[in-house]
C-alpha atoms as a PDB file:
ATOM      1  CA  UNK A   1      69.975  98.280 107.928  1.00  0.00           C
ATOM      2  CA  UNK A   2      67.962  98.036 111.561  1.00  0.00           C
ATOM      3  CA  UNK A   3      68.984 100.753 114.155  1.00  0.00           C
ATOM      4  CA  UNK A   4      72.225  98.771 115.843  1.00  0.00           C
ATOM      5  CA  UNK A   5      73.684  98.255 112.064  1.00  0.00           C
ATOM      6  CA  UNK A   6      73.064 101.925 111.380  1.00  0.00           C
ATOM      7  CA  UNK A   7      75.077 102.143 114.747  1.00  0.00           C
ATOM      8  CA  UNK A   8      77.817 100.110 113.728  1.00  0.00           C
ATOM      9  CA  UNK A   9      78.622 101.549 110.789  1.00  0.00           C
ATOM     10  CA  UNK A  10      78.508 104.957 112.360  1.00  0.00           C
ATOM     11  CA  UNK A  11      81.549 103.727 114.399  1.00  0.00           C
ATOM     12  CA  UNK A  12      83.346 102.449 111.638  1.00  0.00           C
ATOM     13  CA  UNK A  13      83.157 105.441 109.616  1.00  0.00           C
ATOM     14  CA  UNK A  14      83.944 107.511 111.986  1.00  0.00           C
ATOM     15  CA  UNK A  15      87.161 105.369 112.605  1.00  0.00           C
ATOM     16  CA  UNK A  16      88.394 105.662 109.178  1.00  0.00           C
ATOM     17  CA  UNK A  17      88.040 109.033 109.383  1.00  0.00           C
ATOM     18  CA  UNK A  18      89.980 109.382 112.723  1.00  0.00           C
ATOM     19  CA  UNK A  19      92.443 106.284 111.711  1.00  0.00           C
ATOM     20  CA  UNK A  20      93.305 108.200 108.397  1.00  0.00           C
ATOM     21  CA  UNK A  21      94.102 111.571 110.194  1.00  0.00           C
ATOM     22  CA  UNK A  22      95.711 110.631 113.566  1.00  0.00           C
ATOM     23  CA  UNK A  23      96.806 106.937 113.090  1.00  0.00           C
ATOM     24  CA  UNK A  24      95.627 104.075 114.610  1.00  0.00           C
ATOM     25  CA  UNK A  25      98.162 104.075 117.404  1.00  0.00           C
ATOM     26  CA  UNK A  26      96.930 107.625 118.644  1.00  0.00           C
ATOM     27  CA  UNK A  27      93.253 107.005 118.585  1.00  0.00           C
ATOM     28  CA  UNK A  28      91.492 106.171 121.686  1.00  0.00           C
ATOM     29  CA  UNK A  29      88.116 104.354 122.569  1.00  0.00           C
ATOM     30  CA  UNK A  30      86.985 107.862 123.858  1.00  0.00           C
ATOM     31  CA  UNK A  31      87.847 109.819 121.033  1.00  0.00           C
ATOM     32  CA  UNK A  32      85.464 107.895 118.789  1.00  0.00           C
ATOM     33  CA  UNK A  33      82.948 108.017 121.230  1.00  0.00           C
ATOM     34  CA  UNK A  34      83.443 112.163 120.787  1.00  0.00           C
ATOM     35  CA  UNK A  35      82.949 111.499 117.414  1.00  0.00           C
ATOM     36  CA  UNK A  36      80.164 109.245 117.526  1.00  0.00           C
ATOM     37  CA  UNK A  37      78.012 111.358 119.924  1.00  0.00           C
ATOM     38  CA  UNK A  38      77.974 108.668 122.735  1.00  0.00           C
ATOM     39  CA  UNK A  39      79.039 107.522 125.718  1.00  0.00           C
ATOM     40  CA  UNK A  40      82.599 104.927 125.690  1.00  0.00           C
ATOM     41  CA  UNK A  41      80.370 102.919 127.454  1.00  0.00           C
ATOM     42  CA  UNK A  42      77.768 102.184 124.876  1.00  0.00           C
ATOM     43  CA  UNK A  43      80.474 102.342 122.140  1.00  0.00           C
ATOM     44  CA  UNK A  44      81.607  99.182 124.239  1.00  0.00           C
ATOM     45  CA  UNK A  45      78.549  97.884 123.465  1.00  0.00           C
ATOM     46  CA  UNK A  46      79.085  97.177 119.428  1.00  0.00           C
ATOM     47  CA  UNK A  47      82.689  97.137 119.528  1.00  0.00           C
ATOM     48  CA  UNK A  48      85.090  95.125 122.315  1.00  0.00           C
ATOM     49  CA  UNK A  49      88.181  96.895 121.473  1.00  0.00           C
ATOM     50  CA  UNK A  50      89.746  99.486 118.862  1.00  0.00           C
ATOM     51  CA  UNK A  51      91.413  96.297 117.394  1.00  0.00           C
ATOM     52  CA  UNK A  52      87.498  95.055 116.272  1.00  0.00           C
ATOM     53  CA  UNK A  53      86.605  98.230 114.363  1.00  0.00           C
ATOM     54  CA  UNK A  54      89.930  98.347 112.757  1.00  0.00           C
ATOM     55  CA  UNK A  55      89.409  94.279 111.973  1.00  0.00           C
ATOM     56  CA  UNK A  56      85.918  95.432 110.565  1.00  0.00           C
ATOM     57  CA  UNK A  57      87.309  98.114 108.734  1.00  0.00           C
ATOM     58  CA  UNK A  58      90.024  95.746 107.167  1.00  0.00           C
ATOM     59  CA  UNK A  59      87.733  93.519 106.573  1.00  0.00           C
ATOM     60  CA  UNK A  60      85.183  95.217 104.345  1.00  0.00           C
ATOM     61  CA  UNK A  61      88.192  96.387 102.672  1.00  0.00           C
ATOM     62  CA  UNK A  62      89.033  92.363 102.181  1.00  0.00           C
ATOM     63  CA  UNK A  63      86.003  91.820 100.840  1.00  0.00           C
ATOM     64  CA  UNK A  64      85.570  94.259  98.407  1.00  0.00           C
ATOM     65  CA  UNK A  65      88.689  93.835  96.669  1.00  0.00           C
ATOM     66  CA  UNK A  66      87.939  90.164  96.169  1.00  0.00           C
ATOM     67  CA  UNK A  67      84.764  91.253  94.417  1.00  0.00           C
ATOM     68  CA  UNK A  68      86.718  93.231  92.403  1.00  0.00           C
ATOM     69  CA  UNK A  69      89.441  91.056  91.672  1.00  0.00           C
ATOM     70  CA  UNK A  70      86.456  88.633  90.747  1.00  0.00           C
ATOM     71  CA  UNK A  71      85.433  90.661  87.830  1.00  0.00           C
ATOM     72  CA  UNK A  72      88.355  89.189  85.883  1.00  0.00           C
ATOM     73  CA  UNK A  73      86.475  85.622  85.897  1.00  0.00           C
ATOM     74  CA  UNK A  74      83.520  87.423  83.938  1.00  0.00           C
ATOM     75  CA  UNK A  75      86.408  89.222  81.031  1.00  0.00           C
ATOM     76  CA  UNK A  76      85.360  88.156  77.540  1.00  0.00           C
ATOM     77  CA  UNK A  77      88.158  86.889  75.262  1.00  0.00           C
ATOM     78  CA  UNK A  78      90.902  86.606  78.245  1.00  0.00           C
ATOM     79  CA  UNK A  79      92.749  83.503  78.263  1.00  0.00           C
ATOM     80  CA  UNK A  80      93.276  81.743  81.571  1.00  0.00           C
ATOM     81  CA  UNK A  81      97.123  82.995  81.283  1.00  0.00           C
ATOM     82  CA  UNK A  82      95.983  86.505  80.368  1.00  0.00           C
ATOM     83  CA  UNK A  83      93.446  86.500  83.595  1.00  0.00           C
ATOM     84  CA  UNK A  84      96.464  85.100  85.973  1.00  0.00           C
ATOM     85  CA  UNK A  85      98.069  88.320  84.929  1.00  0.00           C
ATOM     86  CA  UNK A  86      95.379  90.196  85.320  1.00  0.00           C
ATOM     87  CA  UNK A  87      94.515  89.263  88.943  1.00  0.00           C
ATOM     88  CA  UNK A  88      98.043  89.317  89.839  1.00  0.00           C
ATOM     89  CA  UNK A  89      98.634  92.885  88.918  1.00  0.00           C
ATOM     90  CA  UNK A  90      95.261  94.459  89.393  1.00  0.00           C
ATOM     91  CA  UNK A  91      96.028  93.054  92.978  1.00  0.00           C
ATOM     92  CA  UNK A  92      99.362  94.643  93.250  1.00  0.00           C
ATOM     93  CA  UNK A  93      98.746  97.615  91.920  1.00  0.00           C
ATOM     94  CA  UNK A  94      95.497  98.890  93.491  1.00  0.00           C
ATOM     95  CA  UNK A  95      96.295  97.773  97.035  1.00  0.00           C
ATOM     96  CA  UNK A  96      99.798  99.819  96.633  1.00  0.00           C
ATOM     97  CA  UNK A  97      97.983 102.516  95.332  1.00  0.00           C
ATOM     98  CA  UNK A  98      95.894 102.833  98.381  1.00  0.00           C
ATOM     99  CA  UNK A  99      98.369 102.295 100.976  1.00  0.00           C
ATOM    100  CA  UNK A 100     100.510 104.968  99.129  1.00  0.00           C
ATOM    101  CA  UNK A 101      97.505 107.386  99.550  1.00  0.00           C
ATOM    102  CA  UNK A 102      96.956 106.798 103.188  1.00  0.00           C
ATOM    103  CA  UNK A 103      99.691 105.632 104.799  1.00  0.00           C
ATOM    104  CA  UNK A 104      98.647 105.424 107.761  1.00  0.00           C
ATOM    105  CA  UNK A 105      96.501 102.018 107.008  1.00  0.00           C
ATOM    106  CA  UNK A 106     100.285 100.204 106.655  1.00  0.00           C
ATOM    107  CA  UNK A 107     100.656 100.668 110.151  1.00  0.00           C
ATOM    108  CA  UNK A 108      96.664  99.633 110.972  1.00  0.00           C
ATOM    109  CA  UNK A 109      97.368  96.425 108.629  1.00  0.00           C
ATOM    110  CA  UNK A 110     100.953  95.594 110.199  1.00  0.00           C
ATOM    111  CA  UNK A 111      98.925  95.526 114.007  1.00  0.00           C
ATOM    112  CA  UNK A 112      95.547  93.328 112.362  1.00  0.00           C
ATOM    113  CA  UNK A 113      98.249  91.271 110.546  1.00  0.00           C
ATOM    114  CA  UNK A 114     100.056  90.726 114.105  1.00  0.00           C
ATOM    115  CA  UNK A 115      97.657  90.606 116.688  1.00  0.00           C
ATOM    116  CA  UNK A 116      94.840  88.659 114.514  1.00  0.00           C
ATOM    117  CA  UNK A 117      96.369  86.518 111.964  1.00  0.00           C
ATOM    118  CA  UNK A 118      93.287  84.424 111.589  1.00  0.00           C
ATOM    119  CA  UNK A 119      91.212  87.933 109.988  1.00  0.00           C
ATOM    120  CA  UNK A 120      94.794  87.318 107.382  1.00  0.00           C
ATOM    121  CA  UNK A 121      94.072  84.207 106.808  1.00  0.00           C
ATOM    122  CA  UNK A 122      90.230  85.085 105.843  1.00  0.00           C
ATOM    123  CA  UNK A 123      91.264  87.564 103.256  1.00  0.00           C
ATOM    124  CA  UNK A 124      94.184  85.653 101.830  1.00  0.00           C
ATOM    125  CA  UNK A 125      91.296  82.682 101.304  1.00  0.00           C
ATOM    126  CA  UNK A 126      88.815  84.987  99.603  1.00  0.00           C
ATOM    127  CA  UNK A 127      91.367  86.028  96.909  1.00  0.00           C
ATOM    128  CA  UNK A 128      92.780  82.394  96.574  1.00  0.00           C
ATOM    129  CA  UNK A 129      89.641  80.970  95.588  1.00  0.00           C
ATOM    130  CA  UNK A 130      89.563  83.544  92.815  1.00  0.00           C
ATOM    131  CA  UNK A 131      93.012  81.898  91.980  1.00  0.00           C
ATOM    132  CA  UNK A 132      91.570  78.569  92.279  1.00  0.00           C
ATOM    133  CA  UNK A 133      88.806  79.388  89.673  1.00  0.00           C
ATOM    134  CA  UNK A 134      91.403  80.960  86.624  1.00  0.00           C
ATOM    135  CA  UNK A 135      93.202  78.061  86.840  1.00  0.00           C
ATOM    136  CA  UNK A 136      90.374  75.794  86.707  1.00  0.00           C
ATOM    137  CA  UNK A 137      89.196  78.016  83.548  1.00  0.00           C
ATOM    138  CA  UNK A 138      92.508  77.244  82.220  1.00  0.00           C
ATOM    139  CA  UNK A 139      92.343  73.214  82.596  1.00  0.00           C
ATOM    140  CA  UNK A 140      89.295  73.330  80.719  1.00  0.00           C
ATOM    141  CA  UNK A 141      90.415  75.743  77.643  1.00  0.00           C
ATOM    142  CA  UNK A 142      93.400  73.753  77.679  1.00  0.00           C
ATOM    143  CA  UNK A 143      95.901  75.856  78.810  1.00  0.00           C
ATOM    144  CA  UNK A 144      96.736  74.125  81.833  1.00  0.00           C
ATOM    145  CA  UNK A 145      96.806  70.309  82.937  1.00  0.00           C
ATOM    146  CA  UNK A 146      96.506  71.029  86.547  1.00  0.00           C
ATOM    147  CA  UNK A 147      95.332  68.005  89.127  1.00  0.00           C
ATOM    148  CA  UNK A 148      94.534  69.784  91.973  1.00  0.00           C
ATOM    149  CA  UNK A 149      93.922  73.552  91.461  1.00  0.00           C
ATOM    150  CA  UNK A 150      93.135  74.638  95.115  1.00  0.00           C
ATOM    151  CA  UNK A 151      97.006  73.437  95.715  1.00  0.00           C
ATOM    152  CA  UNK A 152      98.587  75.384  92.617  1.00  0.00           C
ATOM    153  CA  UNK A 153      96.456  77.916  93.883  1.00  0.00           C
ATOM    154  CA  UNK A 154      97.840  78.175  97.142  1.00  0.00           C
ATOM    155  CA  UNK A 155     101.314  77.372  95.721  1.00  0.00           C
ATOM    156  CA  UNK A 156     101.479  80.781  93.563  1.00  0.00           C
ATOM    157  CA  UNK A 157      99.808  82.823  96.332  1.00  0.00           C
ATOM    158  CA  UNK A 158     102.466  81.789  98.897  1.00  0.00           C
ATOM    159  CA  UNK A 159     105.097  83.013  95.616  1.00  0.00           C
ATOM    160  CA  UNK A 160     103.292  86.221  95.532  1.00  0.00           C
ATOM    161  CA  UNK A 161     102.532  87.203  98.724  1.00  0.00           C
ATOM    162  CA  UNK A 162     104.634  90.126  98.989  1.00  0.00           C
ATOM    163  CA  UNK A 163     103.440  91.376  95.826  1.00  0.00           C
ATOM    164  CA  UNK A 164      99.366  91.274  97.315  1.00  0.00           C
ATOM    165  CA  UNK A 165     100.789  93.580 100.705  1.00  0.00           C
ATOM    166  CA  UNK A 166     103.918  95.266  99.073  1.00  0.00           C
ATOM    167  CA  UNK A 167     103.778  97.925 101.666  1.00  0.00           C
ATOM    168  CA  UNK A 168     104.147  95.496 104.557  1.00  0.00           C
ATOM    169  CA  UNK A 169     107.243  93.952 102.864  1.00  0.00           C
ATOM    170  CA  UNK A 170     109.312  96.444 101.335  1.00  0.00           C
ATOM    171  CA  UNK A 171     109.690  99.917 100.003  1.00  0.00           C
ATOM    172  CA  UNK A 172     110.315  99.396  96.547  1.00  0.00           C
ATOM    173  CA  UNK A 173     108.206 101.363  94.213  1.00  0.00           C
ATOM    174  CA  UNK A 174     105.723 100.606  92.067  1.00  0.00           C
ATOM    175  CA  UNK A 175     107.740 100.692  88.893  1.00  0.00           C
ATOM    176  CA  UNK A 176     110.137  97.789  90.799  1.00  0.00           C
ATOM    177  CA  UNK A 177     107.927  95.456  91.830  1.00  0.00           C
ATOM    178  CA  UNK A 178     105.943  95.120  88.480  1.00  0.00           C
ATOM    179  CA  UNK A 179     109.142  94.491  87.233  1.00  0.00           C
ATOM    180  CA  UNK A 180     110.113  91.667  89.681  1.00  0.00           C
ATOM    181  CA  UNK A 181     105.538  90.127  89.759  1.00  0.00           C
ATOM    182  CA  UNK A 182     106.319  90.003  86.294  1.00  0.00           C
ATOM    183  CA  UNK A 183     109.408  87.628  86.315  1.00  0.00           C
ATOM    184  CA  UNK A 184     107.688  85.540  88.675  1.00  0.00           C
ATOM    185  CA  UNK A 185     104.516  85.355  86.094  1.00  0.00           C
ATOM    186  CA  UNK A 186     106.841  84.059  83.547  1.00  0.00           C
ATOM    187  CA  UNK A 187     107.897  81.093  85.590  1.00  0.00           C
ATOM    188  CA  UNK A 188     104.822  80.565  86.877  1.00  0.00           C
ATOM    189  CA  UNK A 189     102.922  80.317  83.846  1.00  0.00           C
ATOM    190  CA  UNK A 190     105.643  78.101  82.233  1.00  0.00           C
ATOM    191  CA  UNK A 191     105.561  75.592  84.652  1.00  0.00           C
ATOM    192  CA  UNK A 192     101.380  75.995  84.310  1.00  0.00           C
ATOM    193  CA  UNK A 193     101.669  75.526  80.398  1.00  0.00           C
ATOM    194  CA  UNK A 194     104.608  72.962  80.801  1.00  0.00           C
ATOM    195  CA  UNK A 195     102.079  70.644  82.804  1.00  0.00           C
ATOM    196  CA  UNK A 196     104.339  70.499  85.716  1.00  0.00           C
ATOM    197  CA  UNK A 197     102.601  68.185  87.859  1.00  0.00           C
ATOM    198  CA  UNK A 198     103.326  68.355  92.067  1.00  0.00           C
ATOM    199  CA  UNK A 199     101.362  67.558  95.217  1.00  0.00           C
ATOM    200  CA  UNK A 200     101.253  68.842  98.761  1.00  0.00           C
ATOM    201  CA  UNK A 201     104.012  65.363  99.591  1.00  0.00           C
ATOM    202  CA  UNK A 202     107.380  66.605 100.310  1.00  0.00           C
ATOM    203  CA  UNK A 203     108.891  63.828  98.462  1.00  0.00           C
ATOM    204  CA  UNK A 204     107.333  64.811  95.185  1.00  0.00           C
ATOM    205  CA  UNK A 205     108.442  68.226  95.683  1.00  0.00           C
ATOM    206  CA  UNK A 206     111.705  67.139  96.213  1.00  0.00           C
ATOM    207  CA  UNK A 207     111.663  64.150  93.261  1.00  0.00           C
ATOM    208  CA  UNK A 208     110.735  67.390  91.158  1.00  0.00           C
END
């Protein structure tokens, strides 16, 4: 890292740190400048707001579970059904898991989500093209006869959604919502291994 990345990650950390024990809402500019050993005003100088470390802090957070959820591409002897699963759940359960062990990044997620949807949209892309790439797997196994994967792919992340950010839909615990991702699996992966055929057109939606 050169001396102004070493910098900038010195923020950041120091923001999770803070972010974790106060809350986003009750940090301050100035207190991470404490923390960092410098002046607000050269703080100011790597970061415009407290919104852009939080977005940076989201967003390494983004990326890495993307990598991780990526892993599932590289699993010997999974079938392209077995790897839907896999990425569906391993989704659900480890970004639950660490929003039940620090809370206080529902409320830091619920603001990013809010105030800069497009850094949303980035994340929800990044794990949709792992989507994209299972069910590709699957139309050449056989599994699936799918003509447009980045579509389905889209399709059953808008179906999941609230299973990929449970904490910023609902309250239900873990043992609940495994229980509802895994009915919507089921008729997901029917309709995969049925051949179900649709399109982004409205009219085939409807004609289906």
């Amino acid at each position: 890292m050169t001396a102004p990345d070493d910098t900038r990650q010195k923020i950041i950390d120091a923001a999770k740190k803070r972010f974790a024990h106060y809350g986003y809402s009750k940090t301050t500019m100035a207190d991470l400048a404490v923390d960092c050993d410098m002046s607000p005003g050269n703080l100011y100088r790597y970061f415009p707001g407290k919104l852009d470390i939080a977005e940076e802090i989201a967003r390494e957070a983004s990326i890495r579970t993307a990598e991780q959820l990526s892993h599932i591409l590289t699993q010997p002897g999974r079938s392209a059904a077995e790897r839907l699963h896999d990425f569906l759940f391993q989704d659900l359960r480890e970004t639950f898991l660490t929003l039940e062990q620090d809370p206080k990044l529902v409320e830091m997620a619920q603001i990013i989500t809010a105030e800069r949807p497009h850094f949303h949209n980035e994340g929800i892309k990044r794990e949709r093209e792992v989507l994209r790439r299972i069910i590709e797997y699957g139309n050449v196994s056989g599994e699936f006869t799918v003509t447009d994967p980045e579509f389905i792919a889209e399709m059953i992340q808008s179906a999941t959604l609230k299973f990929s950010y449970p904490q910023l839909f609902t309250r239900l615990s873990l043992e609940r919502l495994e229980r509802e991702l895994e009915g919507v699996y089921q008729i997901i992966i029917a309709g995969l291994r049925a051949g179900v055929s649709i399109s982004d057109s409205p009219q085939n939606l409807v004609n289906h």
